[in-house]
Protein backbone atom coordinates (compact mmCIF):
# COMPACT_ATOMS: atom_id res chain seq x y z
CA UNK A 1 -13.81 -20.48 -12.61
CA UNK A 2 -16.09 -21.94 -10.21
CA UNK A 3 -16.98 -19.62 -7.08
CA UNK A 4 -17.37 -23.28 -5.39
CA UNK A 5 -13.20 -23.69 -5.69
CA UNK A 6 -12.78 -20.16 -4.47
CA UNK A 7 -15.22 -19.99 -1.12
CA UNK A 8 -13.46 -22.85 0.71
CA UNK A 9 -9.60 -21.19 0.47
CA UNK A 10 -11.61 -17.93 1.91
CA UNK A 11 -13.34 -19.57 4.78
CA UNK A 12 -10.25 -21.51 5.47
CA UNK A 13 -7.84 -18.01 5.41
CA UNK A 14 -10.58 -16.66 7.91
CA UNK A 15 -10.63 -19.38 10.14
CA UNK A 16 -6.94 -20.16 10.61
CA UNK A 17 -5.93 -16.54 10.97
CA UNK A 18 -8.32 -15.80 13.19
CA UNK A 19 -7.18 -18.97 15.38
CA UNK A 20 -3.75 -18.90 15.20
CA UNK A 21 -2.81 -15.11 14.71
CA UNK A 22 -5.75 -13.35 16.33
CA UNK A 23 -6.89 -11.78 12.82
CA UNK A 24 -10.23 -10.61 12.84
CA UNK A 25 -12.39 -12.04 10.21
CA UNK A 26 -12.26 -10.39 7.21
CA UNK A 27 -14.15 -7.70 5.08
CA UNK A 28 -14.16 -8.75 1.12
CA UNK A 29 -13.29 -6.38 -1.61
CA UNK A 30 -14.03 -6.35 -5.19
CA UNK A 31 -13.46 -9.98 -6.70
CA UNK A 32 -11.55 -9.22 -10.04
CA UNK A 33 -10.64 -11.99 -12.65
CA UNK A 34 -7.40 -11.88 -13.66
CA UNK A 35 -5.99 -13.66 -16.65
CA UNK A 36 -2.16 -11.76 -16.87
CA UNK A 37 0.19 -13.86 -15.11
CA UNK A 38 0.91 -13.04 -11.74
CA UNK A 39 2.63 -10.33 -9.83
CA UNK A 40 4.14 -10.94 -6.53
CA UNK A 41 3.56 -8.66 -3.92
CA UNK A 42 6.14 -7.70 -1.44
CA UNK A 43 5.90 -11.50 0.34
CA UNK A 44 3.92 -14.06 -1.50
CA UNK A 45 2.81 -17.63 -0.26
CA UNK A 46 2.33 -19.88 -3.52
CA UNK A 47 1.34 -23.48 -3.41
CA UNK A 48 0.02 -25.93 -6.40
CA UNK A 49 -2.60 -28.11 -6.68
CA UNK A 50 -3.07 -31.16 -7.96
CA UNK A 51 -6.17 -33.86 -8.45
CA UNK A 52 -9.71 -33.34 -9.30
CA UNK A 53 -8.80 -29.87 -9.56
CA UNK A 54 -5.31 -28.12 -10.33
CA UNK A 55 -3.80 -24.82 -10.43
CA UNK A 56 -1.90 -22.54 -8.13
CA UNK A 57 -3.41 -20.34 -4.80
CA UNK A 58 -1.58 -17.16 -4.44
CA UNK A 59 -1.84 -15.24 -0.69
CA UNK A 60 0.43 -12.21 -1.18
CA UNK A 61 0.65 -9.29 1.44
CA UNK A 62 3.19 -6.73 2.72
CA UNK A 63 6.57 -7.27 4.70
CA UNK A 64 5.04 -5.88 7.82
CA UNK A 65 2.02 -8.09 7.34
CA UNK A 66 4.38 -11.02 6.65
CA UNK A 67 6.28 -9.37 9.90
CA UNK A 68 3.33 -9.42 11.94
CA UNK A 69 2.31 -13.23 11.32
CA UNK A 70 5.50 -14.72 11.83
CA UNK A 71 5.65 -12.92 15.53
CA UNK A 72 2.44 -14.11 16.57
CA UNK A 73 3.44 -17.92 15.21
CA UNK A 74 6.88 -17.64 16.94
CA UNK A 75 5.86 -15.59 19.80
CA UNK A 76 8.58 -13.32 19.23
CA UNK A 77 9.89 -10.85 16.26
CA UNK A 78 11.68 -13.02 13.36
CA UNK A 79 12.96 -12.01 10.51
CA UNK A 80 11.54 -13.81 7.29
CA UNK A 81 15.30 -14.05 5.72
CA UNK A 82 15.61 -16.73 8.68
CA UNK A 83 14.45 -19.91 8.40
CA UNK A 84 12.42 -20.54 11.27
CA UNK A 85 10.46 -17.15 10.33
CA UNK A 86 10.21 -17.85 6.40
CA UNK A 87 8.83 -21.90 8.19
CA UNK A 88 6.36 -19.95 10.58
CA UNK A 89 4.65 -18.21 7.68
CA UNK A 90 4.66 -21.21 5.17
CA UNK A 91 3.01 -23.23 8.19
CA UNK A 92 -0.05 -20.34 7.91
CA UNK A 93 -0.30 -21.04 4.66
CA UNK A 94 -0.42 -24.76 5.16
CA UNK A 95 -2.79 -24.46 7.88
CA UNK A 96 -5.38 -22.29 5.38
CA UNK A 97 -4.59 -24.62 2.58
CA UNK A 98 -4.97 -28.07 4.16
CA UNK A 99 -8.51 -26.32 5.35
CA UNK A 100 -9.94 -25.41 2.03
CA UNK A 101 -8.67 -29.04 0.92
CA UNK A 102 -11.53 -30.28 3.04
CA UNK A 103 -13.73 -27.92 2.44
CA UNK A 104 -13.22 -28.76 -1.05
CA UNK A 105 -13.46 -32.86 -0.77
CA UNK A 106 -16.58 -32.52 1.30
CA UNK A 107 -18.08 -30.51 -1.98
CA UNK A 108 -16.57 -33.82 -3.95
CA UNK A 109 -13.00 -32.65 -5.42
CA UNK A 110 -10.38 -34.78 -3.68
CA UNK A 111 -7.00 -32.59 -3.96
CA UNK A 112 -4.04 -32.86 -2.94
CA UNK A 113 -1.54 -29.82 -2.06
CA UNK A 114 2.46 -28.97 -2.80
CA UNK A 115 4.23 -27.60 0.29
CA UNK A 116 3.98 -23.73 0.02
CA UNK A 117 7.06 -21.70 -1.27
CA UNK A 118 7.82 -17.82 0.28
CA UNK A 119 8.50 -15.71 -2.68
CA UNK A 120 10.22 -12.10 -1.06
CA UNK A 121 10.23 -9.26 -3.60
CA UNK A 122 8.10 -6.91 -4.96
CA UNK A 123 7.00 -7.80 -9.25
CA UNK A 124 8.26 -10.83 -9.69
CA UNK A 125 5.86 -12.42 -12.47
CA UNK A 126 4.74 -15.94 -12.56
CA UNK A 127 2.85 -17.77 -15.67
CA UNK A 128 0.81 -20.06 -14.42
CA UNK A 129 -0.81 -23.22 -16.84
CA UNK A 130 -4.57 -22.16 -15.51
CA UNK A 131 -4.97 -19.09 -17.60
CA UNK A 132 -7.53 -17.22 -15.05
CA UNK A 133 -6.94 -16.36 -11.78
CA UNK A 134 -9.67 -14.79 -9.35
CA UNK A 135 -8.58 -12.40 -6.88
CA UNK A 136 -10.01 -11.48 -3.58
CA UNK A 137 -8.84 -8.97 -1.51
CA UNK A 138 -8.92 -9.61 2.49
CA UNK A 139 -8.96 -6.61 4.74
CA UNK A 140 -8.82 -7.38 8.39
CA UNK A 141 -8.09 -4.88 10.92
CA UNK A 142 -4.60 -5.49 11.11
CA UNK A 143 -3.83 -6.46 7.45
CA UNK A 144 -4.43 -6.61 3.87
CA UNK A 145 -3.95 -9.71 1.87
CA UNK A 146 -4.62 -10.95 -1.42
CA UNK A 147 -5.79 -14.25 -2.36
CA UNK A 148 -5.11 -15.29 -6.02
CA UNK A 149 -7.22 -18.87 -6.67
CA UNK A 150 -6.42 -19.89 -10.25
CA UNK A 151 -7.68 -23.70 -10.49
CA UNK A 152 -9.37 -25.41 -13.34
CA UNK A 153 -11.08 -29.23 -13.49
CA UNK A 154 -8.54 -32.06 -14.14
């Protein structure tokens, strides 16, 4: 997989969580390549795309991560069972993804994105048709995520 497909969703999860949720930007771990199908974490944000490139971006994280976004989106404590909180933390998700879309089509691979889908619950495993999968932990001072990028051409 092409680091050029991966950068963009990283700058983009910097940007809009810094902006809209007052993350810090964050520190990088180890990038790992995966190729075992996915695991979700305790809340995952999945989306698909489709176009020059296609594949699935994974952004998994903890409840009280998940928890901690949807307050500062809503401006006040929502569960994610309810719909407006599960909507406030798909709308992150958007946000990042629409971002790295551009970032993306100004490096010359037009894309287009599915609407993202809230998976709640620890180990639930998803096959996905791009084989690989690189993962990069985020670790900002209030959180740690987990971006999963697994993309290939066409």
């Amino acid at each position: 997989m092409n680091v050029e497909w991966i950068n963009p969703f990283i700058r983009a999860a910097n940007h809009v969580l810094s902006e809209t949720v007052s993350f810090d930007h964050a520190k990088l771990g180890q990038l790992q390549v995966d190729d075992a199908p996915y695991t979700t974490q305790d809340v995952t944000c999945m989306l698909g795309v489709s176009g020059v490139l296609s594949g699935s971006v994974f952004l998994g994280m903890s409840e009280s991560v998940a928890a901690l976004i949807i307050e500062r989106m809503a401006g006040e404590p929502l569960p994610i069972s309810e719909p407006l909180g599960e909507s406030a933390l798909g709308e992150v998700v958007n946000m990042i993804s629409g971002s790295a879309l551009r970032f993306l089509e100004s490096a010359g691979y037009t894309c287009a994105i599915t609407p993202p889908v809230v998976i709640r619950g620890h180990g639930a495993v998803i096959t996905t048709a791009a084989k690989k999968r690189v993962v990069v932990p985020m670790q900002y001072e209030q959180a740690v995520m987990h971006l999963a990028v697994s993309l290939q051409q066409g």
